[in-house]
N, C-alpha and C. Protein backbone atom coordinates (compact mmCIF):
# COMPACT_ATOMS: atom_id res chain seq x y z
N UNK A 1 29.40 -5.14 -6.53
CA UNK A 1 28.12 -5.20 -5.83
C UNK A 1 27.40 -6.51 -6.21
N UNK A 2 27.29 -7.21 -5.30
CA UNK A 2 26.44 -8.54 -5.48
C UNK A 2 25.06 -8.18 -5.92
N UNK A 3 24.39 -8.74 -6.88
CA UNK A 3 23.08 -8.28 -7.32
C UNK A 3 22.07 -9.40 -6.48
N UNK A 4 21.32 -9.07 -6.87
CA UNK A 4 19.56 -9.73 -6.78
C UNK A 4 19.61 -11.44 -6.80
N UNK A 5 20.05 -11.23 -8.30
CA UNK A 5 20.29 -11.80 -9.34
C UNK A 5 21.75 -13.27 -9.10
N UNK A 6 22.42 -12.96 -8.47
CA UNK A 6 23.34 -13.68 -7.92
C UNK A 6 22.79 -14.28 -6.89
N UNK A 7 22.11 -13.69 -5.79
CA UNK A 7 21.58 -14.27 -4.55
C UNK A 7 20.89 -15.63 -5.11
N UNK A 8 19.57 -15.10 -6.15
CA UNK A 8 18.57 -15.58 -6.23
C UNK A 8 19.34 -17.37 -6.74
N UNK A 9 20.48 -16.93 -7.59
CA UNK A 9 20.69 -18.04 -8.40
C UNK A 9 21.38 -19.37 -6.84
N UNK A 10 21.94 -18.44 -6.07
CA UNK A 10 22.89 -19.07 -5.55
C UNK A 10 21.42 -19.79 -4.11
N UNK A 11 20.74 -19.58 -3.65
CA UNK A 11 19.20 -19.79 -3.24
C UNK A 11 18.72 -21.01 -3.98
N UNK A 12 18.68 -20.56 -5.46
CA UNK A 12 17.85 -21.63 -5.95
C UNK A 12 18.94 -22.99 -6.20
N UNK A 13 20.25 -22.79 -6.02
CA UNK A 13 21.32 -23.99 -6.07
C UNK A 13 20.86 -24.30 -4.69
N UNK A 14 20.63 -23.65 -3.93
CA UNK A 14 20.44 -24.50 -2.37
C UNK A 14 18.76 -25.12 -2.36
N UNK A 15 18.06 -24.94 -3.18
CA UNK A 15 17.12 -25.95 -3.42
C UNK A 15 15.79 -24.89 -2.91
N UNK A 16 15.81 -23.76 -2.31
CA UNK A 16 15.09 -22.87 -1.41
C UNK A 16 14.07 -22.15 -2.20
N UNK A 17 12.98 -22.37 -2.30
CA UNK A 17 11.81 -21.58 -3.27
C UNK A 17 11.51 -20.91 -2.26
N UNK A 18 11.45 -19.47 -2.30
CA UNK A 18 11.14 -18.46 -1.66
C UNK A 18 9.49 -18.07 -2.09
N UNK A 19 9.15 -19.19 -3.00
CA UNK A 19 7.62 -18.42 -3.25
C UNK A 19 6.43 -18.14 -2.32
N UNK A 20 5.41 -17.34 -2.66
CA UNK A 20 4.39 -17.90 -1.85
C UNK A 20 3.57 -16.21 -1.74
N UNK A 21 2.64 -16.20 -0.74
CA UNK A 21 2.38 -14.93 -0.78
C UNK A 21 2.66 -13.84 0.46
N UNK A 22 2.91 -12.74 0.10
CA UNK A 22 3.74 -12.02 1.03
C UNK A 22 2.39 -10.53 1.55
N UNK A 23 2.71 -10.78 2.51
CA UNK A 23 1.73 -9.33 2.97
C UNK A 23 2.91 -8.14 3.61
N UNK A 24 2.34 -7.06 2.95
CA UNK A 24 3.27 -6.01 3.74
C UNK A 24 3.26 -5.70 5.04
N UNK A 25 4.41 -5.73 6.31
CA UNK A 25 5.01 -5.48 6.98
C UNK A 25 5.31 -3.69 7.15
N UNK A 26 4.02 -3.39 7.24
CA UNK A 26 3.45 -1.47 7.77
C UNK A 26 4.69 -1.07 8.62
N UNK A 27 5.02 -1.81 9.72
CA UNK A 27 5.81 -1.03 11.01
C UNK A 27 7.52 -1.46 10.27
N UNK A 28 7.95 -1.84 8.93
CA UNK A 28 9.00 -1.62 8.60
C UNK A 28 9.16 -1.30 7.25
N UNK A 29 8.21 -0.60 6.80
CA UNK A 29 7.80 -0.25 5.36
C UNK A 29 7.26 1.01 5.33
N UNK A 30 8.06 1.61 3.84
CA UNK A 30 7.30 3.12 3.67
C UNK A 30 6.75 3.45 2.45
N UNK A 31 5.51 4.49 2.33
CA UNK A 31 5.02 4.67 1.16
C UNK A 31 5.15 5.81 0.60
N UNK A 32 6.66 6.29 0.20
CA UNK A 32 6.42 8.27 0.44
C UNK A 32 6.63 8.70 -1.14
N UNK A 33 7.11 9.72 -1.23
CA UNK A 33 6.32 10.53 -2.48
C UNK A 33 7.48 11.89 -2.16
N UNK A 34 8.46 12.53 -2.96
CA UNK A 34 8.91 13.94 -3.39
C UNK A 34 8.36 14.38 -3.95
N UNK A 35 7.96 15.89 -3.83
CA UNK A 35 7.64 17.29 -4.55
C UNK A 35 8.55 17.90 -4.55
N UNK A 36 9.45 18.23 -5.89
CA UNK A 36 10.04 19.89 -6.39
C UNK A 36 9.56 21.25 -5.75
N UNK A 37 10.02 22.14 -5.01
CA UNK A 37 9.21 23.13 -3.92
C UNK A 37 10.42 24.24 -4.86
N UNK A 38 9.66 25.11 -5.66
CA UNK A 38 9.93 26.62 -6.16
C UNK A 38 11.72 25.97 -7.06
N UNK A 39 11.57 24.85 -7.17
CA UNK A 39 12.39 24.49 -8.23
C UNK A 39 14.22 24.36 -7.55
N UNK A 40 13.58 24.12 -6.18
CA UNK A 40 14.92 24.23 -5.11
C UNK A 40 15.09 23.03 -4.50
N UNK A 41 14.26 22.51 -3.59
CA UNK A 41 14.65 21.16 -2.83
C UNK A 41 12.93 20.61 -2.81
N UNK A 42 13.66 19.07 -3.20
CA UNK A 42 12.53 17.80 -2.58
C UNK A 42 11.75 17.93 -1.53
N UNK A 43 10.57 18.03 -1.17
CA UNK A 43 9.58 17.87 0.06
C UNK A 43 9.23 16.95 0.25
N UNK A 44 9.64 15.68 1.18
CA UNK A 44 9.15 14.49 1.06
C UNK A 44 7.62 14.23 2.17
N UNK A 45 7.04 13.00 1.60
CA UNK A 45 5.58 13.30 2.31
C UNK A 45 5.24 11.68 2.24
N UNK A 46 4.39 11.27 2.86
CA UNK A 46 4.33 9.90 3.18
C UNK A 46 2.67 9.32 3.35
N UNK A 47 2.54 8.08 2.73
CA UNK A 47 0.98 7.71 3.21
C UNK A 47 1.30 6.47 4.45
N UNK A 48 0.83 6.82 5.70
CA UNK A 48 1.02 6.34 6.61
C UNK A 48 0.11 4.75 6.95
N UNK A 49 -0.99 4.82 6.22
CA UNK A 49 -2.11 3.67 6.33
C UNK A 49 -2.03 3.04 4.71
N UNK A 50 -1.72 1.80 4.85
CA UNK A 50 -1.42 1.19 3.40
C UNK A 50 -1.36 -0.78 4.14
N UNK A 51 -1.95 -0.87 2.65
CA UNK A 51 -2.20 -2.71 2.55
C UNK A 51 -1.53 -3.07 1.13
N UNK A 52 -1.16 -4.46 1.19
CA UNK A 52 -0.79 -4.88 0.06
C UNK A 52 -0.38 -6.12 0.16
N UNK A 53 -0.09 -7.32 -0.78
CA UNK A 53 0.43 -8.50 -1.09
C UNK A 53 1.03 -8.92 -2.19
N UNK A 54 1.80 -9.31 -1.97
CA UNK A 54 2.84 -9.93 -3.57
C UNK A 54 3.03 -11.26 -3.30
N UNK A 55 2.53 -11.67 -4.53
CA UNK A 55 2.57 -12.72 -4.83
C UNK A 55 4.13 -13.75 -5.82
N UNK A 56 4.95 -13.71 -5.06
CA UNK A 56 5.65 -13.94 -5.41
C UNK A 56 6.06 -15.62 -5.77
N UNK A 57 6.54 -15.53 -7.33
CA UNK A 57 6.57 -16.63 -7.95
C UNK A 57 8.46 -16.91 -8.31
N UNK A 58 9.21 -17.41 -7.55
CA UNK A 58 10.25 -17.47 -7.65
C UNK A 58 11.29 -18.48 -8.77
N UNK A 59 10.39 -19.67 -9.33
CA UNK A 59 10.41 -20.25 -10.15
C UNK A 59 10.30 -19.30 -11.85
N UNK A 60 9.51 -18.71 -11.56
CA UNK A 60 9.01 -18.13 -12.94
C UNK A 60 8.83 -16.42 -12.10
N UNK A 61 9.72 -15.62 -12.13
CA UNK A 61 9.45 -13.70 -11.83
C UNK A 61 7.96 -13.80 -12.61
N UNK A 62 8.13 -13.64 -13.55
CA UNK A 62 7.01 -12.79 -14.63
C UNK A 62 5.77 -13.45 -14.24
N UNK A 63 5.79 -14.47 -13.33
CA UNK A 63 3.92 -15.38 -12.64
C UNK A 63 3.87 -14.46 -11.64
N UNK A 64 4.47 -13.50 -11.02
CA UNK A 64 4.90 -12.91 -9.67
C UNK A 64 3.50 -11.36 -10.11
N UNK A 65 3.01 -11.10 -8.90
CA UNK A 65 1.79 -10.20 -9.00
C UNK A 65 1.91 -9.68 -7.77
N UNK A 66 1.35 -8.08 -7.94
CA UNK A 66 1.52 -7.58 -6.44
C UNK A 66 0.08 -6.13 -6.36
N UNK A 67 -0.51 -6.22 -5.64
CA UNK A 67 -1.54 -5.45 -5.27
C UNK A 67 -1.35 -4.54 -4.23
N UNK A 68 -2.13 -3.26 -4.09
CA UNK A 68 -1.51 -2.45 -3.47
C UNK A 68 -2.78 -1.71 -3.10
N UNK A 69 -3.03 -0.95 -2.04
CA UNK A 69 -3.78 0.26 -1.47
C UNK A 69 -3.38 1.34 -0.21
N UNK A 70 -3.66 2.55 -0.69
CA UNK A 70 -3.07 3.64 -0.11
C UNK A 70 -4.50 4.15 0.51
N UNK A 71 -4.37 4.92 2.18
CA UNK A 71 -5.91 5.74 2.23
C UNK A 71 -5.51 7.21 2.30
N UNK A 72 -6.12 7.51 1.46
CA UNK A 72 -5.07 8.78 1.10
C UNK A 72 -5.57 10.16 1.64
N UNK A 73 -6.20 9.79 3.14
CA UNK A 73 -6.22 10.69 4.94
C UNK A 73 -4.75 10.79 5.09
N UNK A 74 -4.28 9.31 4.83
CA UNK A 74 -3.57 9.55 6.02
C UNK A 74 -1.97 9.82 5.36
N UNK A 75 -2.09 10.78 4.51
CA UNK A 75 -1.16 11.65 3.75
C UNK A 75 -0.54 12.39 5.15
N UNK A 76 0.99 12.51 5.18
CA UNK A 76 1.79 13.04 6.40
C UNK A 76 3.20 13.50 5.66
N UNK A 77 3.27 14.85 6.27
CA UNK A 77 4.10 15.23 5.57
C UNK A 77 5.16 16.33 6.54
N UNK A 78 4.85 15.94 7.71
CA UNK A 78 4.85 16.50 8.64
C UNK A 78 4.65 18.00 9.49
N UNK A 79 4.05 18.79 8.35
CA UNK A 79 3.32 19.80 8.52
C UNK A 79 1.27 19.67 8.53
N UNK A 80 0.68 20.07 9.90
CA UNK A 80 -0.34 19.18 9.94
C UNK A 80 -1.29 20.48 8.79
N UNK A 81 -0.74 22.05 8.85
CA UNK A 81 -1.69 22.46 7.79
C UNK A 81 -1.49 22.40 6.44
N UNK A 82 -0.63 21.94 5.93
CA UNK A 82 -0.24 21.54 4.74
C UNK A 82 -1.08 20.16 4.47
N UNK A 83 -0.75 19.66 5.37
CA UNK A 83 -1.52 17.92 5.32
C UNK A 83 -2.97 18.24 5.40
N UNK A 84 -3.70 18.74 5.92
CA UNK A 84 -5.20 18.96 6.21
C UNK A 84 -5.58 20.02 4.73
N UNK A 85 -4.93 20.74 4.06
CA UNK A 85 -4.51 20.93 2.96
C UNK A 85 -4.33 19.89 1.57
N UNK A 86 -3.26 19.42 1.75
CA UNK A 86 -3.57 18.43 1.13
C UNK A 86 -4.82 17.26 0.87
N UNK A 87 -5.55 17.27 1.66
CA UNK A 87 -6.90 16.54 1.84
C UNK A 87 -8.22 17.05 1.18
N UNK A 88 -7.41 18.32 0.88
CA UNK A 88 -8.96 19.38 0.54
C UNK A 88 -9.38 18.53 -1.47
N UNK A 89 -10.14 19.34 -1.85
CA UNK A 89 -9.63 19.29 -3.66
C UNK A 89 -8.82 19.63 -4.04
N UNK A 90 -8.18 21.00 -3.50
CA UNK A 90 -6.77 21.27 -4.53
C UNK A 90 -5.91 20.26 -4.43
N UNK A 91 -6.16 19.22 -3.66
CA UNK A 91 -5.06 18.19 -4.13
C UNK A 91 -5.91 17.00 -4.13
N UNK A 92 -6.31 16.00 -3.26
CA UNK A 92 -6.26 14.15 -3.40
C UNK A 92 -7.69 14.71 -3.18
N UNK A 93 -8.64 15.55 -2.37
CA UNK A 93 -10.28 15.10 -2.03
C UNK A 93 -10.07 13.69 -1.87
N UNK A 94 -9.74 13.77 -0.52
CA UNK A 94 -9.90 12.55 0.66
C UNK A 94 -11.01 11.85 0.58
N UNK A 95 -12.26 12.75 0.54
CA UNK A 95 -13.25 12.87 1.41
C UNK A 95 -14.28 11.52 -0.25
N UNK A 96 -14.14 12.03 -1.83
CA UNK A 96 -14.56 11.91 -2.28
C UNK A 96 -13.64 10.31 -3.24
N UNK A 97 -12.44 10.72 -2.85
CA UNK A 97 -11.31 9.58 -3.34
C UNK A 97 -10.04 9.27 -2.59
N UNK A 98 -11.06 7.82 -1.40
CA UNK A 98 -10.14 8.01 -0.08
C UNK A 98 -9.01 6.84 -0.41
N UNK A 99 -9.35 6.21 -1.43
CA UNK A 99 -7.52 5.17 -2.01
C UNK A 99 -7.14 5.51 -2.62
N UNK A 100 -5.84 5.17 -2.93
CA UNK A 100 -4.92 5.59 -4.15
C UNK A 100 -4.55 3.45 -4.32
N UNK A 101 -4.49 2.94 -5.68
CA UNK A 101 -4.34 1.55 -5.79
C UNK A 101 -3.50 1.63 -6.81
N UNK A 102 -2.96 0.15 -6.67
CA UNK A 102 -1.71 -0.03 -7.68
C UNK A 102 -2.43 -1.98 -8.22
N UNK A 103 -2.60 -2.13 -8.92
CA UNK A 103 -2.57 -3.42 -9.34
C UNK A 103 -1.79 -3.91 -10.68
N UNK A 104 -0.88 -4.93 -10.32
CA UNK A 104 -0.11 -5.40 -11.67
C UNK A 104 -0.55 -6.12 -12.30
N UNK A 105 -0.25 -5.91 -13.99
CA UNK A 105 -0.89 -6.82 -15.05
C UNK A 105 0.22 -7.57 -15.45
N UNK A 106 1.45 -6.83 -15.36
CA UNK A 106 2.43 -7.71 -16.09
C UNK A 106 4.51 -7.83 -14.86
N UNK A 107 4.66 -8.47 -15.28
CA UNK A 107 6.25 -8.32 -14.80
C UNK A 107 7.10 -8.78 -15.83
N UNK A 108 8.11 -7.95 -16.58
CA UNK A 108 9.30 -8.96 -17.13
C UNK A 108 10.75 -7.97 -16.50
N UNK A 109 11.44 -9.08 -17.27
CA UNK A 109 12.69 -9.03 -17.19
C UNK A 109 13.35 -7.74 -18.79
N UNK A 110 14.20 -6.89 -18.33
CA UNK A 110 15.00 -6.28 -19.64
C UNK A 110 16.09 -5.75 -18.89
N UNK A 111 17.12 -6.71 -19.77
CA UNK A 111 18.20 -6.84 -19.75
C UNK A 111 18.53 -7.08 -17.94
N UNK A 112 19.50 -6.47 -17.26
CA UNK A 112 19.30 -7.02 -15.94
C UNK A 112 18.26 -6.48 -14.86
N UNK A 113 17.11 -6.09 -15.62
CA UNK A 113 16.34 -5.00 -14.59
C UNK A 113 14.93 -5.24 -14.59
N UNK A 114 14.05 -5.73 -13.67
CA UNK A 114 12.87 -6.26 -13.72
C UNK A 114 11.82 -5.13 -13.51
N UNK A 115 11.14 -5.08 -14.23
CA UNK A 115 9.84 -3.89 -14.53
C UNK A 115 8.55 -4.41 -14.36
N UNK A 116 7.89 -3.59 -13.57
CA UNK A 116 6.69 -4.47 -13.26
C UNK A 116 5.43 -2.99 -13.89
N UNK A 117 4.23 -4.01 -14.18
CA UNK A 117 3.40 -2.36 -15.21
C UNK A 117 1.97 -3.32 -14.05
N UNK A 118 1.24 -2.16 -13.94
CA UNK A 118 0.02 -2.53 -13.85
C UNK A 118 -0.56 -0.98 -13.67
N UNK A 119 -1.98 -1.42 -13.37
CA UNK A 119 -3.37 -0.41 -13.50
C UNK A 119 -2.74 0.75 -12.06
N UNK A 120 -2.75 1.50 -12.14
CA UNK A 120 -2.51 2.56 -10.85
C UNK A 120 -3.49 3.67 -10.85
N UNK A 121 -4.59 3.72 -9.83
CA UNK A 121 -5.72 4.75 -9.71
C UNK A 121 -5.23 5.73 -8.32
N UNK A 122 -5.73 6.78 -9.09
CA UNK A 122 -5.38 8.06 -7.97
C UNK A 122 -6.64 9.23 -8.34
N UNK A 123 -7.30 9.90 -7.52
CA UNK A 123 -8.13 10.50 -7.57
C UNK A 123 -9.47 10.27 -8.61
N UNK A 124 -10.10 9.05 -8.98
CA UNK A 124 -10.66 8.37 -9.63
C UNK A 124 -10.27 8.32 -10.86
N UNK A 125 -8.70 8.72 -11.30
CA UNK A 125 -8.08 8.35 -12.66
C UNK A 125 -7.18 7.10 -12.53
N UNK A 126 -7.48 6.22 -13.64
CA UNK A 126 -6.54 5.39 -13.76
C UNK A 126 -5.87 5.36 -15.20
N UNK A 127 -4.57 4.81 -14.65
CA UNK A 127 -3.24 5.05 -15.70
C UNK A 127 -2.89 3.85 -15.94
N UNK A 128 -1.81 3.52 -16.71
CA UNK A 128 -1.06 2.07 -16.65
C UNK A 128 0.32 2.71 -16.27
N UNK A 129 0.95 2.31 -15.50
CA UNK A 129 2.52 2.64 -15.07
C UNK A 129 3.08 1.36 -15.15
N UNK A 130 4.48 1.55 -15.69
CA UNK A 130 5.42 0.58 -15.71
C UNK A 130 7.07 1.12 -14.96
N UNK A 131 7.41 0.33 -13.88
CA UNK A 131 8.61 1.20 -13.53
C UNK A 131 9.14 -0.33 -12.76
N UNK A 132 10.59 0.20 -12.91
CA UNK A 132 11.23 -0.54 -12.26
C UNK A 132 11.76 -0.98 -10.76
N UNK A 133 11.29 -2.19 -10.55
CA UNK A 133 11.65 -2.38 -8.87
C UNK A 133 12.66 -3.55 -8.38
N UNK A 134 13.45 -3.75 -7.55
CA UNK A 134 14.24 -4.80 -7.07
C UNK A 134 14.08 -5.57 -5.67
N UNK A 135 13.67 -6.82 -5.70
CA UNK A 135 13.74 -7.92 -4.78
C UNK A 135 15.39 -7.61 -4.02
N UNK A 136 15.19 -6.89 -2.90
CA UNK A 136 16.28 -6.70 -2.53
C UNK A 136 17.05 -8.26 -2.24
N UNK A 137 16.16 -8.87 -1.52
CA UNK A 137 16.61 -10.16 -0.61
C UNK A 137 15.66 -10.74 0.37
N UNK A 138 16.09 -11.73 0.61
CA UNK A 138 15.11 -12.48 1.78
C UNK A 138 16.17 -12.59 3.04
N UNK A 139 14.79 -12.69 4.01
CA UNK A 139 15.81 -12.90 5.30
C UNK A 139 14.84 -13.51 6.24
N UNK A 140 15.59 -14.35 7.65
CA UNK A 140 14.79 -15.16 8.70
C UNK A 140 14.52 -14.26 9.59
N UNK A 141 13.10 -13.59 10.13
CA UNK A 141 13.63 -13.06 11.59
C UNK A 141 13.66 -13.91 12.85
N UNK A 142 13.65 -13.33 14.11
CA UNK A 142 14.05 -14.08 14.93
C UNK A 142 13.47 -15.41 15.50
N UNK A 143 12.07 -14.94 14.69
CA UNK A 143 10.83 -15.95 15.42
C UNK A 143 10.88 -17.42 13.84
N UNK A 144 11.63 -16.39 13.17
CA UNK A 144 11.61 -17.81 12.10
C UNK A 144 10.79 -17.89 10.59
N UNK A 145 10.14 -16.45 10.71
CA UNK A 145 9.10 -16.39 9.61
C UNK A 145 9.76 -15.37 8.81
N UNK A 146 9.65 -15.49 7.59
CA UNK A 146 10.57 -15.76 6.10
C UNK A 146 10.15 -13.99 5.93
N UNK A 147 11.00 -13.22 5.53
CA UNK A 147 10.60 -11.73 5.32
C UNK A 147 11.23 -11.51 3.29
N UNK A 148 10.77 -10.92 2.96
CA UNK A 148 11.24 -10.31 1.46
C UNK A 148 11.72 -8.65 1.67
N UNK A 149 12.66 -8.23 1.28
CA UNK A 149 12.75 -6.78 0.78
C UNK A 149 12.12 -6.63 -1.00
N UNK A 150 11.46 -5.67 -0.91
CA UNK A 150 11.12 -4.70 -2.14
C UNK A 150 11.41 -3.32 -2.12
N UNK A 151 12.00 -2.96 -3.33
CA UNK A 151 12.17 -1.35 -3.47
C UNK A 151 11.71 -0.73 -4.73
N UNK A 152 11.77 0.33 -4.63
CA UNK A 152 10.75 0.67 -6.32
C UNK A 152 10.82 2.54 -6.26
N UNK A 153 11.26 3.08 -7.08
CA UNK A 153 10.71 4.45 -7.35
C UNK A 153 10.70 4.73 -9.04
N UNK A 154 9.79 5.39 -8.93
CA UNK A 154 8.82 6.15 -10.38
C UNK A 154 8.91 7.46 -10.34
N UNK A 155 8.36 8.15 -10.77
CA UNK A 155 7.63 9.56 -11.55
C UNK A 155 6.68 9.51 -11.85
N UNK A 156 5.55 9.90 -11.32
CA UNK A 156 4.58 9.94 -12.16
C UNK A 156 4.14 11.60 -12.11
N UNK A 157 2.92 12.66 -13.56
CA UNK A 157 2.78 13.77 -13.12
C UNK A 157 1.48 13.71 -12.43
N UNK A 158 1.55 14.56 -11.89
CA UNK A 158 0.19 14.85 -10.43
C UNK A 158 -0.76 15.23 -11.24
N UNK A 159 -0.52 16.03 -12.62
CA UNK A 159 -1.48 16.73 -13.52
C UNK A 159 -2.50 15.40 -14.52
N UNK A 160 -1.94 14.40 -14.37
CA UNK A 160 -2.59 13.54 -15.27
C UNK A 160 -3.43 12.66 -14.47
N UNK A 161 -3.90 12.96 -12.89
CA UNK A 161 -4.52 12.48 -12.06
C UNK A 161 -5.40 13.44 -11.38
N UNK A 162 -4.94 15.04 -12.00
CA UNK A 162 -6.22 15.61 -12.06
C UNK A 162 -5.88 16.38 -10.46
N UNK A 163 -4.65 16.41 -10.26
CA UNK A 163 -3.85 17.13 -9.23
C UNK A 163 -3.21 18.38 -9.68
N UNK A 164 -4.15 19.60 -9.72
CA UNK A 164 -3.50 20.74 -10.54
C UNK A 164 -2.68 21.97 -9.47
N UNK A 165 -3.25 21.72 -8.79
CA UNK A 165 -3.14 22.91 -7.56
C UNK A 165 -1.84 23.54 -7.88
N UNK A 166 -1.52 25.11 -8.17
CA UNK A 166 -0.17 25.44 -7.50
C UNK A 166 0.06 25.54 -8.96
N UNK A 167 0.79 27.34 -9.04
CA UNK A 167 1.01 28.26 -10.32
C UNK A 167 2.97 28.20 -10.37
N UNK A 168 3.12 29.19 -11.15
CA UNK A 168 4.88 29.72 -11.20
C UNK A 168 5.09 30.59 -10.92
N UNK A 169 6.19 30.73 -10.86
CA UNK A 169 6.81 32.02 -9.81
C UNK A 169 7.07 33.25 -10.70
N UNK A 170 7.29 34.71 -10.74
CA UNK A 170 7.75 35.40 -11.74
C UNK A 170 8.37 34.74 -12.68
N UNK A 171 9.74 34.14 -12.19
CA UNK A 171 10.48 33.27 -12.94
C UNK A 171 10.03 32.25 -13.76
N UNK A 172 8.60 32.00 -13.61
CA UNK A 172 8.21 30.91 -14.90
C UNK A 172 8.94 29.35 -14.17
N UNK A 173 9.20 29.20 -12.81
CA UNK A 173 9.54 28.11 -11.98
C UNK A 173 8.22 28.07 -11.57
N UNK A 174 8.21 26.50 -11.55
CA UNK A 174 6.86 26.33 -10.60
C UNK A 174 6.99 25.82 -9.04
N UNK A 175 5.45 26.48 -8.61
CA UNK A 175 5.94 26.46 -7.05
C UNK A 175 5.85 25.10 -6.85
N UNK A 176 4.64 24.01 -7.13
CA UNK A 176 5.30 22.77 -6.97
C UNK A 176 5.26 21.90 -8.39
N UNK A 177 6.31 21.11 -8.78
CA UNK A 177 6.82 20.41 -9.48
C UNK A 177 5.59 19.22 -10.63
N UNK A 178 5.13 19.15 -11.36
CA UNK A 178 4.25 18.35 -11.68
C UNK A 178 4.60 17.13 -11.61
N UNK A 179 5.78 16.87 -11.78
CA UNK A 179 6.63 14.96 -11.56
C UNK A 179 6.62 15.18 -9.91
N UNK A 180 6.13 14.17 -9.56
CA UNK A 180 6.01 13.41 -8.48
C UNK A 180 7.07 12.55 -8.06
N UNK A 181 7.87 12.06 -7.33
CA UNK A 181 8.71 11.18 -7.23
C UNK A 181 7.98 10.40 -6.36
N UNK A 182 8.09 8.83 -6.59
CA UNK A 182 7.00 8.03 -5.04
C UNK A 182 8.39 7.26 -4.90
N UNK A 183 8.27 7.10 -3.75
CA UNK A 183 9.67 6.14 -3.40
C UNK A 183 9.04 4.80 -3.00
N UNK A 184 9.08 3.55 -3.07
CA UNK A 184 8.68 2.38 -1.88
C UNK A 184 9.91 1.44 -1.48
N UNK A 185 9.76 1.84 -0.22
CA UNK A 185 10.74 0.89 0.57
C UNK A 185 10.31 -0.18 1.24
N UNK A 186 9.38 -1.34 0.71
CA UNK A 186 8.46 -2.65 1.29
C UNK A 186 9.61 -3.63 2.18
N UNK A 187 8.67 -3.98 3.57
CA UNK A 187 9.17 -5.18 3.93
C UNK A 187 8.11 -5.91 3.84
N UNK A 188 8.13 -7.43 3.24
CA UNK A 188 6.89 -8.25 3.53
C UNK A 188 6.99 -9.66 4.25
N UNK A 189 5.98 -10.22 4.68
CA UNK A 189 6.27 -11.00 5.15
C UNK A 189 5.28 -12.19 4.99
N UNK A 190 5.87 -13.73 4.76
CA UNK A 190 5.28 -14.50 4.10
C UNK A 190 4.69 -15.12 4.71
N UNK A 191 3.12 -15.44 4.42
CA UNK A 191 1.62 -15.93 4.78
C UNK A 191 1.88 -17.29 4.45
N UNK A 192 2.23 -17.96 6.12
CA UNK A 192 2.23 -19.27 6.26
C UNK A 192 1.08 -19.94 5.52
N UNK A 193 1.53 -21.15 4.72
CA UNK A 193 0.51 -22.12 4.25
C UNK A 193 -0.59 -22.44 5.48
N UNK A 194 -2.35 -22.92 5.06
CA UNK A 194 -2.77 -23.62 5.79
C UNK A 194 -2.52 -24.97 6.37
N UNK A 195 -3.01 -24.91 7.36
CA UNK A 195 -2.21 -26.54 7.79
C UNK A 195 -3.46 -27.40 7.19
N UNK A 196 -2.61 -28.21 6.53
CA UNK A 196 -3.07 -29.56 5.95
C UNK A 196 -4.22 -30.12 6.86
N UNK A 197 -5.16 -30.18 6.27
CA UNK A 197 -6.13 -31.02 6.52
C UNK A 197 -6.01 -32.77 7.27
N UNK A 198 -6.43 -33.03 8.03
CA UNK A 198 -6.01 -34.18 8.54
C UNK A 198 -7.04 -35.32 8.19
């Protein structure tokens, strides 16, 4: 399997700095999230309205920064009373804590696997998370403007954000899972320089 890591080197022999800043690409990008359901199968669920930019530093990863916001209405999960549910307090209170944000403080490198940590707020708690994500690749689309892949999944628990909702079963299984799985599958796309001043 060709890595990241090979591309990048074989890119930067062709002289090509991919840096610059990247805005996410909504209509080819997802922001979703698994729940454990009675200790049987994944429920996957998705935030449909989301912004973000990475700042990507290709010379130096670890100068590389990426910001993030979720509105966390527009939680979809494709059940609409579960979702209108979800909106209440027993879970996100939309109404009282309508983002969920991710901002990075740091990026390195360990061993071949790049980890990025920053501030992550969800229901007016904030955490520090550190998890690992991969620069899939770059690519041209048709019109000519420079795209990045990003991918990334974590764990985080729902209980340490003050997301309690939902007991155990006789069995001492719980009906939903306190680890969270968030998946991100980013496309972004890079924010042409201003034109030079004349």
């Amino acid at each position: 399997e060709e890595s990241f890591f090979a591309r990048a080197d074989q890119s930067a022999s062709q002289k090509e700095d991919m840096s610059g800043v990247y805005g996410l690409d909504k209509a080819h990008s997802a922001v979703g999230f698994k729940v454990k359901h009675m200790g049987l199968v994944d429920v996957p669920g998705y935030f449909r309205d989301f912004k973000g930019t990475v700042n990507y530093n290709a010379k130096d990863m670890t100068k590389s920064t990426v910001e993030f916001t979720a509105q966390m209405k527009s939680v979809d999960t494709g059940v609409a009373g579960r979702d209108t549910h979800l909106r209440t307090a027993d879970f996100f209170e939309v109404e009282k804590f309508p983002e969920m944000m991710f901002k990075s403080t740091k990026v390195v490198k360990k061993g071949k696997q790049w980890l990025v940590t920053g501030d992550f707020t969800m229901k007016g708690v904030t955490k520090t998370l550190t998890f690992p994500f991969n620069v899939v690749g770059f690519a041209k689309d048709q019109r000519g403007n420079t795209k990045m892949g990003v991918t990334a999944e974590t764990a985080i628990n729902r209980r340490d954000f003050g997301v309690n909702y939902g007991g155990n079963l006789p069995s001492g299984v719980a009906v939903l899972s306190d680890n969270i799985t968030v998946v991100l599958q980013l496309e972004c796309n890079l924010t042409p320089p201003p034109p030079a001043a004349k």
